[in-house]
PDB file of N, CA and C in Angstrom:
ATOM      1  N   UNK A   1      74.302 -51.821  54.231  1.00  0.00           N
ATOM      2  CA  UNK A   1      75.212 -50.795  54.729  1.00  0.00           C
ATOM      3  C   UNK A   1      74.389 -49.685  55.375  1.00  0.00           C
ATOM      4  N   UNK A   2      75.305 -49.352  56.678  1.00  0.00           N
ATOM      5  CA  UNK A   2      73.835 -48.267  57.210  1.00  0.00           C
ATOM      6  C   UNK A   2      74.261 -46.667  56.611  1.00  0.00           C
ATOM      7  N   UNK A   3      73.414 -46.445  56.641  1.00  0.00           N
ATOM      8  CA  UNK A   3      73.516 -44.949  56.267  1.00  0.00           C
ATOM      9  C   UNK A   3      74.647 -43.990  57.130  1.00  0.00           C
ATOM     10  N   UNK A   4      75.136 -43.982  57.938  1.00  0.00           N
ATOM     11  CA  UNK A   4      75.498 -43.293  58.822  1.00  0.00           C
ATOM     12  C   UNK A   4      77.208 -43.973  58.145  1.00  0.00           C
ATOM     13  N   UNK A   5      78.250 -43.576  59.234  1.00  0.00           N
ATOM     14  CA  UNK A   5      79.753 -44.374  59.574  1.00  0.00           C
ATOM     15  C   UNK A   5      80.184 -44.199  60.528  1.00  0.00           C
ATOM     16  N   UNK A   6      81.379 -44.233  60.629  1.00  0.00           N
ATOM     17  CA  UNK A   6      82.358 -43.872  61.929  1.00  0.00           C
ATOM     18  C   UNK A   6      82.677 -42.874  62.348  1.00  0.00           C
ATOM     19  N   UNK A   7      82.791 -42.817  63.807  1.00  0.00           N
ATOM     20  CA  UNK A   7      83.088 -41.800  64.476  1.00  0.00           C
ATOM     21  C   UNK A   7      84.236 -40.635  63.436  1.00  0.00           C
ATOM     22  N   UNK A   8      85.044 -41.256  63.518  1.00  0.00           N
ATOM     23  CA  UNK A   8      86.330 -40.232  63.088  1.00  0.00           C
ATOM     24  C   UNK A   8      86.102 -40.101  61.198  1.00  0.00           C
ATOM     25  N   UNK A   9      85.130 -40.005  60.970  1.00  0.00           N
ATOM     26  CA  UNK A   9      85.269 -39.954  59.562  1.00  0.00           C
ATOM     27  C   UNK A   9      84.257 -38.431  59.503  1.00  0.00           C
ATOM     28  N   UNK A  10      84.480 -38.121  57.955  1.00  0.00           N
ATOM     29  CA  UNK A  10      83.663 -36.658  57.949  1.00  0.00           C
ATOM     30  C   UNK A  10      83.179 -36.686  56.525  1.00  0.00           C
ATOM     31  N   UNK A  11      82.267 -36.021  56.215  1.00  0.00           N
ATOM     32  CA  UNK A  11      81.103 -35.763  54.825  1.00  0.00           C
ATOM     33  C   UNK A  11      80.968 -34.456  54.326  1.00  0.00           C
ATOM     34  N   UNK A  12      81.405 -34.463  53.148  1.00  0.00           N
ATOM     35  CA  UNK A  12      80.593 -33.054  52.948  1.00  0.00           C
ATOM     36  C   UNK A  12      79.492 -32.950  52.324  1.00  0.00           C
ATOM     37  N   UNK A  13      78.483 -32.033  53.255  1.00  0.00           N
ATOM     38  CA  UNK A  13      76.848 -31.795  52.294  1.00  0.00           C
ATOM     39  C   UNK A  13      76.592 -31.007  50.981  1.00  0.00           C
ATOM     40  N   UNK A  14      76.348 -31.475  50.013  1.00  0.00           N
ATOM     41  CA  UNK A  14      76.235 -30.327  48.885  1.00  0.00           C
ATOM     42  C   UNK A  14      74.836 -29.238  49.165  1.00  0.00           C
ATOM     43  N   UNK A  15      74.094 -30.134  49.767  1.00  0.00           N
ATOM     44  CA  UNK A  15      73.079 -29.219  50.214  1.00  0.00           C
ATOM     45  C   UNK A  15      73.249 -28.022  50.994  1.00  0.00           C
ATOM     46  N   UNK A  16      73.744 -28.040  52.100  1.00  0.00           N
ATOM     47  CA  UNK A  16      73.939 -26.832  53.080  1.00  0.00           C
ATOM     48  C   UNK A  16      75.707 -26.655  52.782  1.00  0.00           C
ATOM     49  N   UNK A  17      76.378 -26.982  51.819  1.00  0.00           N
ATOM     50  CA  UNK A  17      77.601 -26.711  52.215  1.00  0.00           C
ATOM     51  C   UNK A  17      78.355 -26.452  53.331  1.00  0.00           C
ATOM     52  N   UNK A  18      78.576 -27.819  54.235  1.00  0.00           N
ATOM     53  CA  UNK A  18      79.010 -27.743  55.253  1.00  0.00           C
ATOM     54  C   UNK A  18      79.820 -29.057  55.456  1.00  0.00           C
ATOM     55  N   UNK A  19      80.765 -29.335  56.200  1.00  0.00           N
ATOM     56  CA  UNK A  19      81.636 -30.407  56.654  1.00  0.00           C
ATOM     57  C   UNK A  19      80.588 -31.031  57.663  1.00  0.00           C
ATOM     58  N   UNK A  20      80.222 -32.564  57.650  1.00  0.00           N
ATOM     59  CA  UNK A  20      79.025 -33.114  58.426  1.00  0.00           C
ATOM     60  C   UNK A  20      79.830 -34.291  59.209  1.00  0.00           C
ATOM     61  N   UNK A  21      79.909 -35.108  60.805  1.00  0.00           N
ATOM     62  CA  UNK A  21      80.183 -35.672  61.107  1.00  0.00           C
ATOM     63  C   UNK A  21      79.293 -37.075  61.769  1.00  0.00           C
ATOM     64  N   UNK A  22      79.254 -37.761  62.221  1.00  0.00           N
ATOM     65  CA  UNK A  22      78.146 -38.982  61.816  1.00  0.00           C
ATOM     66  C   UNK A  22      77.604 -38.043  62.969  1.00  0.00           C
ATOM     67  N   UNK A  23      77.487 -37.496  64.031  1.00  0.00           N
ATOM     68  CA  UNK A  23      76.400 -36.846  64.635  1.00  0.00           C
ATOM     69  C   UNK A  23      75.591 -36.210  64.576  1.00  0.00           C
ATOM     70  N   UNK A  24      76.068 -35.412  63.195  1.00  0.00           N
ATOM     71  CA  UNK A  24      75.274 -34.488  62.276  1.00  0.00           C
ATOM     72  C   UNK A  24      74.817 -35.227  60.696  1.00  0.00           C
ATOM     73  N   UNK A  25      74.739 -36.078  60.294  1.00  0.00           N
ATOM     74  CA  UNK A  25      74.570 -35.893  58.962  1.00  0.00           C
ATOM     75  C   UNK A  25      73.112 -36.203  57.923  1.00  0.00           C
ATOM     76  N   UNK A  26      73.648 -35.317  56.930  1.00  0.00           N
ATOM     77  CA  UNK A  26      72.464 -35.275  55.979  1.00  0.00           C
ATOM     78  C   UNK A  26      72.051 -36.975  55.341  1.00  0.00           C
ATOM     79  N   UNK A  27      70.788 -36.799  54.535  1.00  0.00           N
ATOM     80  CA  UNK A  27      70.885 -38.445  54.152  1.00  0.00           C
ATOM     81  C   UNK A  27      72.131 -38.610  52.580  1.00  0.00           C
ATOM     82  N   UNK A  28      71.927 -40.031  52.443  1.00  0.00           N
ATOM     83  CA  UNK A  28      73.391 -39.975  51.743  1.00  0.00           C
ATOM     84  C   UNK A  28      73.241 -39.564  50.492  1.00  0.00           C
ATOM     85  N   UNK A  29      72.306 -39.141  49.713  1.00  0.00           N
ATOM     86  CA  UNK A  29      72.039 -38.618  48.413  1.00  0.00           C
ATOM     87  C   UNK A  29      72.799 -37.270  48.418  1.00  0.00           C
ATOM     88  N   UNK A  30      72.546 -36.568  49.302  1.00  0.00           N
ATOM     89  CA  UNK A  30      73.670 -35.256  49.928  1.00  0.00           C
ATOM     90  C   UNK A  30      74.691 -35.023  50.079  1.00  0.00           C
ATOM     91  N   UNK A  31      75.560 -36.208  50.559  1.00  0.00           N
ATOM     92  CA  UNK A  31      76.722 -36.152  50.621  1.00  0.00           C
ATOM     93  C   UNK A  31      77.688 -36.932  50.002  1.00  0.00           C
ATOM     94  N   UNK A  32      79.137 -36.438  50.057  1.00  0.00           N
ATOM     95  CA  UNK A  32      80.593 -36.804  49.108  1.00  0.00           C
ATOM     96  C   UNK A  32      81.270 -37.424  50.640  1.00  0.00           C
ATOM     97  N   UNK A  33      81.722 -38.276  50.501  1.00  0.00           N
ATOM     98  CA  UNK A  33      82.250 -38.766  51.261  1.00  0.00           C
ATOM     99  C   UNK A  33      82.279 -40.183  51.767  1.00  0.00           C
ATOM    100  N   UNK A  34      82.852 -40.811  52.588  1.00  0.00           N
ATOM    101  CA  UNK A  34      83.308 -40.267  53.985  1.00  0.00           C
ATOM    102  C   UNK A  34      85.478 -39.902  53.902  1.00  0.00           C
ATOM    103  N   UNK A  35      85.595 -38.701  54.065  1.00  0.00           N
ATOM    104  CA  UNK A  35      86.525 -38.668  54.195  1.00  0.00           C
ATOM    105  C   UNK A  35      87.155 -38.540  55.578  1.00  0.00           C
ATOM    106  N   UNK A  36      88.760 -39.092  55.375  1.00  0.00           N
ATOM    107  CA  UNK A  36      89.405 -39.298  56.935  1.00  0.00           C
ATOM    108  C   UNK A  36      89.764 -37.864  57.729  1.00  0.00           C
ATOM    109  N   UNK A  37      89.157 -36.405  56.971  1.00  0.00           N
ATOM    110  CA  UNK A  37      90.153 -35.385  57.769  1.00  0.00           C
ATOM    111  C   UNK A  37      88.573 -34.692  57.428  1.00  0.00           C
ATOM    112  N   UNK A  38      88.687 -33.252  58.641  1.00  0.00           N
ATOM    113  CA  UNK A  38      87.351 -32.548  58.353  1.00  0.00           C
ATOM    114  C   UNK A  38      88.478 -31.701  56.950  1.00  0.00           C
ATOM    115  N   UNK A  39      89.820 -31.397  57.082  1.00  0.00           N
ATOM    116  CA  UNK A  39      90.053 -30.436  56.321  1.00  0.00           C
ATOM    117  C   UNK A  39      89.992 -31.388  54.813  1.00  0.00           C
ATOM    118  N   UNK A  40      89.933 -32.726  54.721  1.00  0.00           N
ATOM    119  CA  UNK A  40      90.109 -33.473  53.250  1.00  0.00           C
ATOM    120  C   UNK A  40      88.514 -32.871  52.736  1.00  0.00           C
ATOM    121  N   UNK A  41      87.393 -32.960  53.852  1.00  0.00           N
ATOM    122  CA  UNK A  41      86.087 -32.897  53.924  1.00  0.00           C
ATOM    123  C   UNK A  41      85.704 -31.631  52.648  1.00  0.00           C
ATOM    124  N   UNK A  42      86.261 -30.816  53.737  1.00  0.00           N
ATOM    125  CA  UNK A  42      86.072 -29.296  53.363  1.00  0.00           C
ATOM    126  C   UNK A  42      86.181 -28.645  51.450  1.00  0.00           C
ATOM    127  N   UNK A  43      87.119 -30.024  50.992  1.00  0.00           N
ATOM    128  CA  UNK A  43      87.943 -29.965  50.048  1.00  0.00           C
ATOM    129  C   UNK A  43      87.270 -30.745  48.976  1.00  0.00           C
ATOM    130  N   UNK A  44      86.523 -31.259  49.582  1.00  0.00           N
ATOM    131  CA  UNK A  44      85.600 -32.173  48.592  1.00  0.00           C
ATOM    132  C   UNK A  44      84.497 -31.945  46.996  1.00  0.00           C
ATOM    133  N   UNK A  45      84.521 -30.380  46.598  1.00  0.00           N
ATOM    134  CA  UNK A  45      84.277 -30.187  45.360  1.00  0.00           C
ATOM    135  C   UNK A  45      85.463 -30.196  44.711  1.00  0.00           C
ATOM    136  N   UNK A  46      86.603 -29.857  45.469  1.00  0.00           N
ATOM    137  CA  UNK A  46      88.153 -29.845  44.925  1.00  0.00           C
ATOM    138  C   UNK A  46      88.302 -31.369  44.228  1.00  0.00           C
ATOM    139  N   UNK A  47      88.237 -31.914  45.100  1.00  0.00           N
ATOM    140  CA  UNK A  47      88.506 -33.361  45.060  1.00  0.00           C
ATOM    141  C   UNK A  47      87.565 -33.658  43.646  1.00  0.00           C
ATOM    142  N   UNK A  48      86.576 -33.992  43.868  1.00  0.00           N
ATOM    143  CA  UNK A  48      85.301 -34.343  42.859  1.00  0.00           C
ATOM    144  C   UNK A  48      86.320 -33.640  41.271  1.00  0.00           C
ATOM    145  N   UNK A  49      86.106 -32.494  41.385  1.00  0.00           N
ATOM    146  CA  UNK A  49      86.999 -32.055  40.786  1.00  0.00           C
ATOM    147  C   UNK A  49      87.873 -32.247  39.592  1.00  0.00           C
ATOM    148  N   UNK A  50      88.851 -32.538  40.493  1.00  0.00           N
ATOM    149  CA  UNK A  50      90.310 -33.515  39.929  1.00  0.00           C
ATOM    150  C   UNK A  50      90.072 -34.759  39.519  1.00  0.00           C
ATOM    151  N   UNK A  51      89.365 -35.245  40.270  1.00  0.00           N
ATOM    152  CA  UNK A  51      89.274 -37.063  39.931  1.00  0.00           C
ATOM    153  C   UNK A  51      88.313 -36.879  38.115  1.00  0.00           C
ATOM    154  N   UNK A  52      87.060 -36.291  38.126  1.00  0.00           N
ATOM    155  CA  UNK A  52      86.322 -35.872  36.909  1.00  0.00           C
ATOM    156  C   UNK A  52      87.421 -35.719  35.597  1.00  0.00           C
ATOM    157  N   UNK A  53      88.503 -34.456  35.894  1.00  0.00           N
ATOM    158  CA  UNK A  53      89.407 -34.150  35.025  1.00  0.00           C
ATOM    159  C   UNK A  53      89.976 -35.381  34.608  1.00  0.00           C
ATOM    160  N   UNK A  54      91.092 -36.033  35.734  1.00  0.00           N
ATOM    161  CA  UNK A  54      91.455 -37.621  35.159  1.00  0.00           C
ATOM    162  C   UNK A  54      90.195 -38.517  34.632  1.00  0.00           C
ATOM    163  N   UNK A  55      89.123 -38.577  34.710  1.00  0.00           N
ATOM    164  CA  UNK A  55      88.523 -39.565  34.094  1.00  0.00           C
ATOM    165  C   UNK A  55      88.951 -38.919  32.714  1.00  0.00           C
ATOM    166  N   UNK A  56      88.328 -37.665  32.694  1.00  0.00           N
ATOM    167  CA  UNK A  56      87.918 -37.631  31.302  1.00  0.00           C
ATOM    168  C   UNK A  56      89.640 -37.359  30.235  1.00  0.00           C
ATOM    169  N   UNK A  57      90.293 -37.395  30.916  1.00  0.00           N
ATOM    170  CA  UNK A  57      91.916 -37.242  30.162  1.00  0.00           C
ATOM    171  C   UNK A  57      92.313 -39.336  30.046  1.00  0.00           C
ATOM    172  N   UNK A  58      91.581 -39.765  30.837  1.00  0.00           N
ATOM    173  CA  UNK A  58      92.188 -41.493  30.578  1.00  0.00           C
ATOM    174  C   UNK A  58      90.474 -41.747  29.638  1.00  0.00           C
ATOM    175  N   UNK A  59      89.540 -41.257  29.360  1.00  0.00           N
ATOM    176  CA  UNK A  59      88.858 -41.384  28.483  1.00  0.00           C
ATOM    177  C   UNK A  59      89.331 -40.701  27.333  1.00  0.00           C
ATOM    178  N   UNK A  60      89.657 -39.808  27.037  1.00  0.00           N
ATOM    179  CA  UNK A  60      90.290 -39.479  25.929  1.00  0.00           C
ATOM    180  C   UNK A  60      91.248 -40.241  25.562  1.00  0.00           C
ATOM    181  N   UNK A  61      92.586 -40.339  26.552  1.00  0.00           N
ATOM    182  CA  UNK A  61      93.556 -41.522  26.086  1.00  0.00           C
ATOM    183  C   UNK A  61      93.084 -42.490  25.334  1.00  0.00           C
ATOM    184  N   UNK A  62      91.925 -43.072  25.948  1.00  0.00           N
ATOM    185  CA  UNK A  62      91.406 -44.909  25.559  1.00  0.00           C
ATOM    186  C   UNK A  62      90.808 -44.400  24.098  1.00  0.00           C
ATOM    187  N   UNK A  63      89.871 -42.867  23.606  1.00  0.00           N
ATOM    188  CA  UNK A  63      89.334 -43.094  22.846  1.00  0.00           C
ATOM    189  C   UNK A  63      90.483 -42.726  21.560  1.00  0.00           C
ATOM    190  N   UNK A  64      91.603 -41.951  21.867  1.00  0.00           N
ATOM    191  CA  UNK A  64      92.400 -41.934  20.815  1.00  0.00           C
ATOM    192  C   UNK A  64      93.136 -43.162  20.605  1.00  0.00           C
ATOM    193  N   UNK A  65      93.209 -44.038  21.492  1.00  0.00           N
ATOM    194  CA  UNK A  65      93.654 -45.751  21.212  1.00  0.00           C
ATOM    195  C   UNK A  65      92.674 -46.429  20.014  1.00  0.00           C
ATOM    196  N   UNK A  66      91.373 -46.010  20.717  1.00  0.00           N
ATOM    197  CA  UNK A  66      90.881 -46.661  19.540  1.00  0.00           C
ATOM    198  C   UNK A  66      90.258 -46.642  17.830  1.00  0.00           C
ATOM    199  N   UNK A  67      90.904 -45.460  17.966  1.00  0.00           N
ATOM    200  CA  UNK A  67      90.558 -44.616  16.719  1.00  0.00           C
ATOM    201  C   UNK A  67      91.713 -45.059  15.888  1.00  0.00           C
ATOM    202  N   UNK A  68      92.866 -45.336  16.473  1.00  0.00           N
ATOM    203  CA  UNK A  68      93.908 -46.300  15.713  1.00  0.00           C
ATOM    204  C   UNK A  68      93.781 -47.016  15.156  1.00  0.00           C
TER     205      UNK A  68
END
């Protein structure tokens, strides 16, 4: 897989905090992504975020299952 993607897709850098597009981008250790909107981009600690919270609420679920 190459490092880079598609035109219409966008990255965000944790390094420079910035929305990155394949013309610009950092290497991939740097970035979250590829998302389809610069504004989904922009949103991307948001994102990280939320998804973290659900893990750890369907890890809790599973571990109070098994404590049953």
């Amino acid at each position: 897989m190459a490092d880079g993607g598609k035109p219409d897709q966008y990255w965000y850098c944790v390094k420079h905090h910035r929305v990155e597009t394949v013309d610009d981008l950092c290497p991939a250790k740097h970035r979250l992504g590829p998302y389809d909107s610069r504004e989904e981009a922009s949103r991307a600690l948001e994102i990280a975020e939320e998804r973290n919270e659900q893990w750890e609420s369907a890890d809790d679920d599973w571990d109070a299952v098994e404590e049953d």
